[in-house]
C-alpha atoms as a PDB file:
ATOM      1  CA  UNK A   1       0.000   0.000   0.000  1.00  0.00           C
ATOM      2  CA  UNK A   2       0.879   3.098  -0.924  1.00  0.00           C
ATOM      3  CA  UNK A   3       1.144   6.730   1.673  1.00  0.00           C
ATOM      4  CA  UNK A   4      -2.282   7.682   0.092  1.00  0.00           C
ATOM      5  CA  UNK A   5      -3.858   4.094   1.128  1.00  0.00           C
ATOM      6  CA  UNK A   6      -4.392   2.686  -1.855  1.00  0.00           C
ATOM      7  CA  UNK A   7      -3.053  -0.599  -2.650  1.00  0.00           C
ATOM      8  CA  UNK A   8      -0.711   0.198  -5.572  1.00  0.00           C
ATOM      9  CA  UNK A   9       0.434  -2.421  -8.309  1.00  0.00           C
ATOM     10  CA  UNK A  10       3.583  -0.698  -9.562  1.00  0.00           C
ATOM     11  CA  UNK A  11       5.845   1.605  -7.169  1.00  0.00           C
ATOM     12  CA  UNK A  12       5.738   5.102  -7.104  1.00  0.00           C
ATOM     13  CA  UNK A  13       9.055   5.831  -8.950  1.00  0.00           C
ATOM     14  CA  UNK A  14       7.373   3.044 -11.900  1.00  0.00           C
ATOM     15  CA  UNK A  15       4.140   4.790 -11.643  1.00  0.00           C
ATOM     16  CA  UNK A  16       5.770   8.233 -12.142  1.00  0.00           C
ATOM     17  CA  UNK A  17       7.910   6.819 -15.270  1.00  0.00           C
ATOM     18  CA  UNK A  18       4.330   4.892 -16.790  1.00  0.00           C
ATOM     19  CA  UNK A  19       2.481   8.554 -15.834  1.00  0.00           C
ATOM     20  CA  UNK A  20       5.388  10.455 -17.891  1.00  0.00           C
ATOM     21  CA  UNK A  21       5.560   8.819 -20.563  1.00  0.00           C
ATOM     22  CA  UNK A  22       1.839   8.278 -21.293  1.00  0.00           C
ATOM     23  CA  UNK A  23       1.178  11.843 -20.578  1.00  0.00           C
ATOM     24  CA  UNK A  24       3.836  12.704 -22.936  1.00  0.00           C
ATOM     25  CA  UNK A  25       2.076  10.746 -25.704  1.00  0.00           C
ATOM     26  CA  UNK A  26      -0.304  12.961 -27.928  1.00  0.00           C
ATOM     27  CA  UNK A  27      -4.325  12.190 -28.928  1.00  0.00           C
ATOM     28  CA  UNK A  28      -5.980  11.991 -31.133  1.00  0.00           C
ATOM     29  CA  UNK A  29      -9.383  11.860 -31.715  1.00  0.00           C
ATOM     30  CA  UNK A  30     -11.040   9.149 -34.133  1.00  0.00           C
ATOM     31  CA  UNK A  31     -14.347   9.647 -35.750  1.00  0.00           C
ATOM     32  CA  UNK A  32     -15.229   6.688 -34.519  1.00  0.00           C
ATOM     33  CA  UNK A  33     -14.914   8.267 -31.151  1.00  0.00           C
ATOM     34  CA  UNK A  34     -16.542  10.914 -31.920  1.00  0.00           C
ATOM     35  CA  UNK A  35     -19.114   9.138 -33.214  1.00  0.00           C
ATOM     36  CA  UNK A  36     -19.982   7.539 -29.654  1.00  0.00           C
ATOM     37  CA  UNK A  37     -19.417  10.678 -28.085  1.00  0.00           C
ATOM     38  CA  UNK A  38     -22.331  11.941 -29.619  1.00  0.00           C
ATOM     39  CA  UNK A  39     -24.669   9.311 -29.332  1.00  0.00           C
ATOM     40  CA  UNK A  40     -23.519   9.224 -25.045  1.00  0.00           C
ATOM     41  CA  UNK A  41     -23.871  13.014 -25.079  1.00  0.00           C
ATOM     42  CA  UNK A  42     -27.692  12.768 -26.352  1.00  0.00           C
ATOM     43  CA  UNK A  43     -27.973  10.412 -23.381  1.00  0.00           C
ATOM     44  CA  UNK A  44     -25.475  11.596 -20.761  1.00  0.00           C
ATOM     45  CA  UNK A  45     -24.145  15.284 -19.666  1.00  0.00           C
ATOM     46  CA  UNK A  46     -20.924  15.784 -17.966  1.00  0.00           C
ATOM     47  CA  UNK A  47     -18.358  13.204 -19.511  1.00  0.00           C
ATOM     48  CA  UNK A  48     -15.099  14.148 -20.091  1.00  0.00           C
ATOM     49  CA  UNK A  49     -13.244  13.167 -23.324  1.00  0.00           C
ATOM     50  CA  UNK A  50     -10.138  12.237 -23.438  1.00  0.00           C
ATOM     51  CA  UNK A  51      -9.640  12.248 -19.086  1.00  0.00           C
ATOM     52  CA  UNK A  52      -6.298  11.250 -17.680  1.00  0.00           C
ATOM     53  CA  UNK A  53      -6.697   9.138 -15.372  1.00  0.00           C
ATOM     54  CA  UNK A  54      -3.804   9.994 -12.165  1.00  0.00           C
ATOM     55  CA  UNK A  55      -2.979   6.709 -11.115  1.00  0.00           C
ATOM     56  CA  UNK A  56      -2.582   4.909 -13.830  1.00  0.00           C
ATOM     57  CA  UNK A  57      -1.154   7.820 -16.453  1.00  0.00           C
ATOM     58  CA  UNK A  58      -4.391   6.012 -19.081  1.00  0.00           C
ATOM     59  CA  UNK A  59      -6.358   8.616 -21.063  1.00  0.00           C
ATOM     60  CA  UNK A  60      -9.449   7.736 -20.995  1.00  0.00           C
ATOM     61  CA  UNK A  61     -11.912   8.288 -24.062  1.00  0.00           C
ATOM     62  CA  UNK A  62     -14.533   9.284 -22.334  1.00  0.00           C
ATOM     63  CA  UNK A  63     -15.016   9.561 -18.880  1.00  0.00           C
ATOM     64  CA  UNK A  64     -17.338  10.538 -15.985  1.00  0.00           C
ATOM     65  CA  UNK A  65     -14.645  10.446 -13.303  1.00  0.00           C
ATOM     66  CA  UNK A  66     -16.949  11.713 -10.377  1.00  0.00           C
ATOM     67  CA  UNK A  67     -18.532   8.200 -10.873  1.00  0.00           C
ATOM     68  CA  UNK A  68     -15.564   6.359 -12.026  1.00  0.00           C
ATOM     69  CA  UNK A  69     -17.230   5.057 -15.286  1.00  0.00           C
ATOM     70  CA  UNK A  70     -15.395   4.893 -18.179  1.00  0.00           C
ATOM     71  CA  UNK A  71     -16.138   4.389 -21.768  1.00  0.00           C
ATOM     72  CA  UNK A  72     -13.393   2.738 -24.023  1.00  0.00           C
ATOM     73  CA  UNK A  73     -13.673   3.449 -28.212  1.00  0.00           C
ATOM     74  CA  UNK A  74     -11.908   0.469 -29.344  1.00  0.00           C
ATOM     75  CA  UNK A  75     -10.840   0.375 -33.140  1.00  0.00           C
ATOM     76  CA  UNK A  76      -9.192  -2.204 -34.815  1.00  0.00           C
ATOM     77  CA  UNK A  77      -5.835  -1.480 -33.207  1.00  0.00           C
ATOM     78  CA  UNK A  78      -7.566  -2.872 -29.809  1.00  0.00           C
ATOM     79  CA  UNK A  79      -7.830  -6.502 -31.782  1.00  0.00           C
ATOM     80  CA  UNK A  80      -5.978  -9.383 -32.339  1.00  0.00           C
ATOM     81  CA  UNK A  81      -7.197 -10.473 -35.322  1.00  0.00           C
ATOM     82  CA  UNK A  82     -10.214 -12.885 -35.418  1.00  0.00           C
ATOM     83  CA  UNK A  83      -9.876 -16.529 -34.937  1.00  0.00           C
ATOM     84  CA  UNK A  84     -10.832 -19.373 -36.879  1.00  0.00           C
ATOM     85  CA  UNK A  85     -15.068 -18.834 -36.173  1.00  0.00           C
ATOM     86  CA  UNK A  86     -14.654 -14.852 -36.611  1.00  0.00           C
ATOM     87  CA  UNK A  87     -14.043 -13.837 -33.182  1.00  0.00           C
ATOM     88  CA  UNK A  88     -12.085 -11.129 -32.204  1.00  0.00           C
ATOM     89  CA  UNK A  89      -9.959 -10.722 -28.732  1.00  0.00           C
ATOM     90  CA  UNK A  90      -8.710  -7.958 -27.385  1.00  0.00           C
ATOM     91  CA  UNK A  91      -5.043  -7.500 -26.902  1.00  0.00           C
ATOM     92  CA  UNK A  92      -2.413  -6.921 -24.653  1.00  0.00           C
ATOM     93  CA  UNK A  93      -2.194  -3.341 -24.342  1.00  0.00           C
ATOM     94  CA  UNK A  94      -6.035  -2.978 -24.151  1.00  0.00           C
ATOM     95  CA  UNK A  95      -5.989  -6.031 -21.823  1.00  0.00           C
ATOM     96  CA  UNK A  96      -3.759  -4.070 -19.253  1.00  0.00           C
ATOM     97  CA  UNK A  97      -5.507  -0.989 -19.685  1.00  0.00           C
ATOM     98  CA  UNK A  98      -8.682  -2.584 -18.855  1.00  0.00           C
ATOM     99  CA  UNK A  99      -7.273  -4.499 -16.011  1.00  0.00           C
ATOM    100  CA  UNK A 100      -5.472  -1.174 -14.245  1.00  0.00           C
ATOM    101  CA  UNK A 101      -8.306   1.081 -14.879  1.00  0.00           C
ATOM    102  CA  UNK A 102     -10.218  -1.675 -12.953  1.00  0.00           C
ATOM    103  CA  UNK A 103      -7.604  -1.627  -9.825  1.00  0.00           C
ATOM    104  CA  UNK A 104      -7.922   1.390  -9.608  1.00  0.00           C
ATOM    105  CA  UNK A 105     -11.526   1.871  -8.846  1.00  0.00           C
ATOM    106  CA  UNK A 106     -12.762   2.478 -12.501  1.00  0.00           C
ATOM    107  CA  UNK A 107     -15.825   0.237 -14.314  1.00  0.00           C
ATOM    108  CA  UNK A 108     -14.726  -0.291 -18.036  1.00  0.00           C
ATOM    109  CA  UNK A 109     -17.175  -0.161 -20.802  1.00  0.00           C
ATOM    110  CA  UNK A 110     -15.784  -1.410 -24.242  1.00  0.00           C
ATOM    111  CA  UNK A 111     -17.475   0.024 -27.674  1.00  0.00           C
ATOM    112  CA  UNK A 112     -15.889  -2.679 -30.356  1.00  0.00           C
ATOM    113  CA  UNK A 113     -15.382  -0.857 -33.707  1.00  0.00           C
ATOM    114  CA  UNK A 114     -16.941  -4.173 -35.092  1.00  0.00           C
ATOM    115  CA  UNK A 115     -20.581  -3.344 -33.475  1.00  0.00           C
ATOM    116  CA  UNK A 116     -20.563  -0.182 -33.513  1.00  0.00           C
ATOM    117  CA  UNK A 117     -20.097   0.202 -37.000  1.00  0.00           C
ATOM    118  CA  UNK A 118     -23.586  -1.706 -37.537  1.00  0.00           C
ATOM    119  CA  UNK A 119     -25.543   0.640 -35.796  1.00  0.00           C
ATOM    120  CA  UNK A 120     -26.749   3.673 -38.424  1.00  0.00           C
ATOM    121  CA  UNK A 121     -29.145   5.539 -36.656  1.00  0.00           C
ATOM    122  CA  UNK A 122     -28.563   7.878 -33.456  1.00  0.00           C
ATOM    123  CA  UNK A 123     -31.591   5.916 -31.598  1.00  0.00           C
ATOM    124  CA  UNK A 124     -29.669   2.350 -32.323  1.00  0.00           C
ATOM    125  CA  UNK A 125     -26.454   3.682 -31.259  1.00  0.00           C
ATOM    126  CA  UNK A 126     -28.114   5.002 -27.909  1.00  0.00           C
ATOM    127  CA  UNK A 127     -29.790   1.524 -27.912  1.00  0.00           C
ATOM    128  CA  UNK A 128     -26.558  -0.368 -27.875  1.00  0.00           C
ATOM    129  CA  UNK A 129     -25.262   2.047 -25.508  1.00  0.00           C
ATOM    130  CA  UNK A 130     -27.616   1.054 -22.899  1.00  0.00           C
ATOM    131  CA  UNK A 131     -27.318  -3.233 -24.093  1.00  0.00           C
ATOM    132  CA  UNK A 132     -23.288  -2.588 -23.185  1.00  0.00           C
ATOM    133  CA  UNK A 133     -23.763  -1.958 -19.516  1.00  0.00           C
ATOM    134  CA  UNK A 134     -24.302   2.247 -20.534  1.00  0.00           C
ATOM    135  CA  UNK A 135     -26.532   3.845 -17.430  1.00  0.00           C
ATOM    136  CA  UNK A 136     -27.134   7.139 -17.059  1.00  0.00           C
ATOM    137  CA  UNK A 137     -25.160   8.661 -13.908  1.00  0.00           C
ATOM    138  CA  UNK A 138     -26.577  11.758 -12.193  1.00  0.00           C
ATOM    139  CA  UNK A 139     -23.858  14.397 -12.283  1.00  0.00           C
ATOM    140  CA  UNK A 140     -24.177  17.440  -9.973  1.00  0.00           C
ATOM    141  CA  UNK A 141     -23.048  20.774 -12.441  1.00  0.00           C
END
């Protein structure tokens, strides 16, 4: 455990190093992320794109950190690619993103390019939203 209490996976020096160097990355901004951005801002007010995360250095696509939810675009860089029957897994990074984000307090929704590209209309995209685990948060402005 760390001074702050919190049970830490890496030490601080490593955390600092993962923090710097993520931080130091730049962002950008798919279409496909803004494309679910729009669809969660028709159903959700107050999420933060793009929100780094402190203890684990992660941007996170879009965010409502007062709540700890997190919503993960994941293109086809996120992807092994599919198996034998079609199926695709995600990889290592996106793995270990997931798995931090969860350690450190955070509940990870995934938007697969793959199904969100089959969704056309602004009412099935807020659909699928809400199929994924998506539920409105009250946020205090």
């Amino acid at each position: 455990r760390g001074a702050d209490g919190q049970q830490h996976l890496l030490s601080e020096s490593q955390r600092k190093l993962c923090c710097d160097a993520m931080q130091g990355t730049e962002v950008t901004i798919s279409r496909l992320q803004r494309s679910v951005a729009a669809a969660l801002a028709a159903v959700q007010h107050g999420f933060e794109e793009e929100h780094l995360e402190p203890r684990t250095g992660y941007s996170l696509d879009l965010a409502l950190p007062s709540s700890r939810v997190a919503v993960e675009v994941d293109g086809p860089s996120h992807f092994l690619l599919p198996d034998g029957r079609g199926v695709r897994k995600p990889n290592g990074p996106t793995l270990l993103k997931r798995r931090l984000l969860a350690a450190a307090g955070w509940r990870v929704i995934s938007v697969p390019f793959y199904e969100w590209d089959g969704f056309a209309t602004a009412n099935g995209q807020q659909t699928y939203l809400m199929t994924i685990g998506w539920r409105p948060v009250r946020v205090d402005s």
